[in-house]
Protein backbone atom coordinates (compact mmCIF):
# COMPACT_ATOMS: atom_id res chain seq x y z
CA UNK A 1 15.12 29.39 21.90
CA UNK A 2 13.53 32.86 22.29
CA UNK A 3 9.72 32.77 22.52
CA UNK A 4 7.88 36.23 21.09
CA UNK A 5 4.50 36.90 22.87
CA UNK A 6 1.86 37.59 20.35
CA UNK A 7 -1.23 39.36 21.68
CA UNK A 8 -4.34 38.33 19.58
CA UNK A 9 -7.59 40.60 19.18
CA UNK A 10 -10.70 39.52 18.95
CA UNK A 11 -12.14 39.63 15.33
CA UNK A 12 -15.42 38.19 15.00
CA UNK A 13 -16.80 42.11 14.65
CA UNK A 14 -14.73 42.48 11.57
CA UNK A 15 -16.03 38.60 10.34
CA UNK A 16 -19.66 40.62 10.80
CA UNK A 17 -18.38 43.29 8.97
CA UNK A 18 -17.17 41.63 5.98
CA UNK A 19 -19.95 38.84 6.20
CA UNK A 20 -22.64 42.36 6.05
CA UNK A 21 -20.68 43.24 3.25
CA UNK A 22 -20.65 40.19 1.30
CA UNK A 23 -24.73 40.45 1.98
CA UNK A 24 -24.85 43.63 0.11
CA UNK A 25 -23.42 42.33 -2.93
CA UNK A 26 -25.42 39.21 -3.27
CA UNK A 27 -28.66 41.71 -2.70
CA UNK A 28 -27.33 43.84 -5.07
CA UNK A 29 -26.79 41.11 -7.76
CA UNK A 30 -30.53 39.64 -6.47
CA UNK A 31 -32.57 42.47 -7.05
CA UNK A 32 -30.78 43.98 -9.94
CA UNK A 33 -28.75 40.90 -12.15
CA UNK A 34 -28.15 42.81 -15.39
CA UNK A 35 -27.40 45.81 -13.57
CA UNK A 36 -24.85 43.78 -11.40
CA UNK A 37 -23.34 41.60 -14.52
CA UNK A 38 -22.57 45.20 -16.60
CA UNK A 39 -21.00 46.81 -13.69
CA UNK A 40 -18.65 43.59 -12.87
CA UNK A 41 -17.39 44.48 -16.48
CA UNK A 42 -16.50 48.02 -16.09
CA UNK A 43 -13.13 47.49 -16.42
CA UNK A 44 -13.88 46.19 -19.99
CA UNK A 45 -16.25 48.05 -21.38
CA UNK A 46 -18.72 51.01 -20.53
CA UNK A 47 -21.69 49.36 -21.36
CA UNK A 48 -22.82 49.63 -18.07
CA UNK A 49 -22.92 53.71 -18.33
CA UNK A 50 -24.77 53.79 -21.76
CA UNK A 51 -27.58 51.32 -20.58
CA UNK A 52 -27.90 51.10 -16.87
CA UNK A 53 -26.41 54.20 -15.68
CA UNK A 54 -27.33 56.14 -18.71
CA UNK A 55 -29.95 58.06 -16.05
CA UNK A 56 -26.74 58.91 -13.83
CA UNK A 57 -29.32 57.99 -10.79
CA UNK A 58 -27.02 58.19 -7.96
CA UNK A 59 -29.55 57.78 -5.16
CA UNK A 60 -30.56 54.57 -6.87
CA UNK A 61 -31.12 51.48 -4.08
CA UNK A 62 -27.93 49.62 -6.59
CA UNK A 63 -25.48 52.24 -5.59
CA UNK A 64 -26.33 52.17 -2.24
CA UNK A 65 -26.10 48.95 -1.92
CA UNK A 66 -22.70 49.41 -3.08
CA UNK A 67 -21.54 51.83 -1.44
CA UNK A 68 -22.56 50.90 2.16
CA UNK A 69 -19.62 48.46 1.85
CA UNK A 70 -17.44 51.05 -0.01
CA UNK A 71 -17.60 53.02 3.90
CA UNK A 72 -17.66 49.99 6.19
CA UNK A 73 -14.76 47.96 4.08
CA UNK A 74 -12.81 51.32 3.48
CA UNK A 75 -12.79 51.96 7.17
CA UNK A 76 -11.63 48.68 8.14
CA UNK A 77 -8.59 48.83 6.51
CA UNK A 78 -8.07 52.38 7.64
CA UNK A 79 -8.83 51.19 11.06
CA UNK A 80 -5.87 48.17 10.30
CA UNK A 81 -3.67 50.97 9.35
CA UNK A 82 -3.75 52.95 12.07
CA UNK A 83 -3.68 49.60 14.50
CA UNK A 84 -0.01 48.46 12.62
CA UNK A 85 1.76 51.45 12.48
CA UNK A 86 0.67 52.39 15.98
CA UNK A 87 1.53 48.59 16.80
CA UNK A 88 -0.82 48.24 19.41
CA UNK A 89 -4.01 47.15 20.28
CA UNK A 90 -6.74 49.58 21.36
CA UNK A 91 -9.03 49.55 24.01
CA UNK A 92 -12.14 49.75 22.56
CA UNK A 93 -11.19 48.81 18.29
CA UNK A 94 -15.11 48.78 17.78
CA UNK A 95 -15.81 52.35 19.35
CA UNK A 96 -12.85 53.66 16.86
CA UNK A 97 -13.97 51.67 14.27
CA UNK A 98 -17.83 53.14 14.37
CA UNK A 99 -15.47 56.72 14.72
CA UNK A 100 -13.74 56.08 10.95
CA UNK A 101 -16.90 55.15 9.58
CA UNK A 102 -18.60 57.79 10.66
CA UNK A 103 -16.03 60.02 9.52
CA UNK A 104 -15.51 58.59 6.37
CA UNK A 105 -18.86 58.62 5.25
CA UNK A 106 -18.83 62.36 6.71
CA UNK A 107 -15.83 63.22 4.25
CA UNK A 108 -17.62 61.75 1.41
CA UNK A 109 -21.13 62.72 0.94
CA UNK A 110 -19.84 66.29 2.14
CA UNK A 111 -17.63 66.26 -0.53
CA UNK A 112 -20.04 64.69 -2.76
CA UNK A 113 -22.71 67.71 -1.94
CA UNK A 114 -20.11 70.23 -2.17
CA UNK A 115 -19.38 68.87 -5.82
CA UNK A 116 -23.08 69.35 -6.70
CA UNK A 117 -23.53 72.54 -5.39
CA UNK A 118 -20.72 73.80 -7.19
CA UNK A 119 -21.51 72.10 -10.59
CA UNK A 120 -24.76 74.00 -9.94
CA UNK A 121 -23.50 77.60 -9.31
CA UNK A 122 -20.97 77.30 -12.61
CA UNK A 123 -23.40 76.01 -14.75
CA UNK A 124 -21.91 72.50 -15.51
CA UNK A 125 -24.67 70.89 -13.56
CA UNK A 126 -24.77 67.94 -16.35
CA UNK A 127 -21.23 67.20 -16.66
CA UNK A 128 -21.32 67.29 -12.60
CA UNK A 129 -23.68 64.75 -12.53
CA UNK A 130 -22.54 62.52 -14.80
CA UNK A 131 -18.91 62.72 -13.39
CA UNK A 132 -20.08 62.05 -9.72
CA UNK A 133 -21.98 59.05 -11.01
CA UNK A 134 -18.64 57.46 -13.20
CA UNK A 135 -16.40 58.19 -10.20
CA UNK A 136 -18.94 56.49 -7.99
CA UNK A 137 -19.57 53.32 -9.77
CA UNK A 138 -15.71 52.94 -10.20
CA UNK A 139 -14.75 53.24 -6.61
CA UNK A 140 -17.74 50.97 -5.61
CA UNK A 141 -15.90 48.89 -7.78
CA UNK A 142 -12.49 49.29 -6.42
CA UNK A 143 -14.01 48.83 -3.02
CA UNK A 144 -13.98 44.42 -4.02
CA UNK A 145 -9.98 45.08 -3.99
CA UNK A 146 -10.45 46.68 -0.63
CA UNK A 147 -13.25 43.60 0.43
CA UNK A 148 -10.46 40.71 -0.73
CA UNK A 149 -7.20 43.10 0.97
CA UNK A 150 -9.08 42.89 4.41
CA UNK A 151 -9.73 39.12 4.07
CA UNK A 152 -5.97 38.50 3.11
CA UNK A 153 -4.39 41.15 5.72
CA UNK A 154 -6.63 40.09 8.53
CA UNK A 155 -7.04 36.36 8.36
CA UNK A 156 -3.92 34.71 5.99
CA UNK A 157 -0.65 37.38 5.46
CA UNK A 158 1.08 39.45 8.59
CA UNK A 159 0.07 42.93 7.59
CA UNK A 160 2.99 46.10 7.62
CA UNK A 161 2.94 49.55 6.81
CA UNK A 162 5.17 49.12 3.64
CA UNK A 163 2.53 46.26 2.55
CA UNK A 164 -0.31 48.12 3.59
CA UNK A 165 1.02 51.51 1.59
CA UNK A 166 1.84 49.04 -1.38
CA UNK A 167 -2.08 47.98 -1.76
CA UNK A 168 -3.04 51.31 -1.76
CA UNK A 169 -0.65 52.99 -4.07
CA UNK A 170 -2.00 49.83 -6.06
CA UNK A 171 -5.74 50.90 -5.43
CA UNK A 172 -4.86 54.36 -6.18
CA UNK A 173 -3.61 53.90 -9.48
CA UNK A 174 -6.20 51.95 -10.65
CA UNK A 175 -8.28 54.65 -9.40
CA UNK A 176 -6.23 57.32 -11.40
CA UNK A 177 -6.79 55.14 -14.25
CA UNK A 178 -10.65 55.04 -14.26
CA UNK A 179 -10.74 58.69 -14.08
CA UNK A 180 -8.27 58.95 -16.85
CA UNK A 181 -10.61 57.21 -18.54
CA UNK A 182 -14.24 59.24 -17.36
CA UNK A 183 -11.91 62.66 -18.23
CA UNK A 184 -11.39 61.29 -21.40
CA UNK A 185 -15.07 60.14 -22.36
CA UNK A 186 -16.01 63.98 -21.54
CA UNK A 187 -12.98 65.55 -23.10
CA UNK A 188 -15.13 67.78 -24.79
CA UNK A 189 -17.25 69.24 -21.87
CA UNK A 190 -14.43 69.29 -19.88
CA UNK A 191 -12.53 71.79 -22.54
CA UNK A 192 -15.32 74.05 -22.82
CA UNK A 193 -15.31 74.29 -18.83
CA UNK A 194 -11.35 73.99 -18.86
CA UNK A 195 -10.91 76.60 -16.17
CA UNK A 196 -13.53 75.37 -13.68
CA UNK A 197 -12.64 71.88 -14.21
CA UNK A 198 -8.83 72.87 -12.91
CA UNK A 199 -10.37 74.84 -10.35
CA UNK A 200 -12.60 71.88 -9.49
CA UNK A 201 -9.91 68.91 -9.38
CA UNK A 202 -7.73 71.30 -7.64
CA UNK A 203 -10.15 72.54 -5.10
CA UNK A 204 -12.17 69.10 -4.54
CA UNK A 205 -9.64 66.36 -5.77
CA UNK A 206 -6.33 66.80 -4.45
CA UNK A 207 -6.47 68.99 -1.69
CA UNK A 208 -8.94 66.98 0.30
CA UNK A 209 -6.76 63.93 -0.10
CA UNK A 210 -3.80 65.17 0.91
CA UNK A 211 -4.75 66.78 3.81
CA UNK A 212 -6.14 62.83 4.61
CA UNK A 213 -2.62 61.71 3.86
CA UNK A 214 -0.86 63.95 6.49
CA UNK A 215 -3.63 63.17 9.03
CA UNK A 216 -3.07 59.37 8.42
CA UNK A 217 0.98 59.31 7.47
């Protein structure tokens, strides 16, 4: 019988990780319950947009809350990419770990101020706004899908790349299908600014992304 020699890395930083991000949520459902039960139901019902986000407060302490695990979770399983379809082990996994999340969160409040500034200098400020906020609160959502993926590809299933590039195409869709949904609430902002929507989604959607894609795959 043939014996395979598994190297095994150290993971109690990533049990941190996900244990700081399981801390966020339970703050965020402490200090703000109703906010927290309306936005576990987004998938059913908007509710939570017409009440609790009907401000579109972005820089509000739920949000951030939320999206502090949004960076550290989506990093980690960027960070497990990169580790199986390099198949090795690095050197220093925390070091490149703090490097993703550093960039990541880089990427997206750059991206996020560049949408602002832009929805400022066209005039569709409001619709800008309230956009951000929708796409926000549905990837902070997303991000639980991202939370339970790390749990299962790090502690119970052998990950791959095809696996791996299955969850996401999963995660991505569901994604697509929020926004299908926010484009549709707006529909009729969104005509009267048809051409600088394009030139938005175009511009700040898909180009940043797949740029990302040929940088990862």
């Amino acid at each position: 019988m043939d014996y395979v020699t598994r190297t095994w890395e150290n993971l109690d930083w990533v049990t941190l990780i996900l244990v700081g991000c399981l801390l966020c949520y339970s703050l965020a459902k402490y200090m703000y319950p109703k906010r927290f039960q309306e936005f576990t139901i987004l998938p059913i019902t908007n509710k939570y947009f017409l009440v609790s986000g009907k401000g579109d407060e972005i820089q509000h302490p739920f949000n951030i809350l939320l999206f502090i695990p949004q960076v550290l979770l989506g990093s980690l399983f960027a960070y497990l990419f990169l580790k199986v379809r390099q198949e090795t082990i690095f050197e220093s996994p925390l070091l490149l770990y703090v490097q993703i999340c550093t960039g990541y969160a880089v990427f997206v409040l750059s991206k996020f101020m560049i949408e602002k500034l832009i929805g400022t200098i066209f005039n569709f400020e409001t619709l800008s706004n309230k956009y951000l906020y929708q796409k926000l609160s549905y990837r902070n959502l997303l991000t639980v899908l991202f939370f339970i993926g790390n749990l299962l590809f790090y502690y119970i299933l052998e990950p791959s790349v095809i696996a791996l590039l299955i969850f996401v195409g999963i995660i991505a869709l569901l994604n697509s299908i929020s926004m299908f949904y926010s484009y549709k609430t707006n529909s009729t902002v969104i005509f009267n600014q048809l051409f600088y929507f394009i030139l938005y989604l175009c511009a700040l959607e898909i180009s940043p992304y797949i740029i990302l894609y040929k940088v990862f795959v």
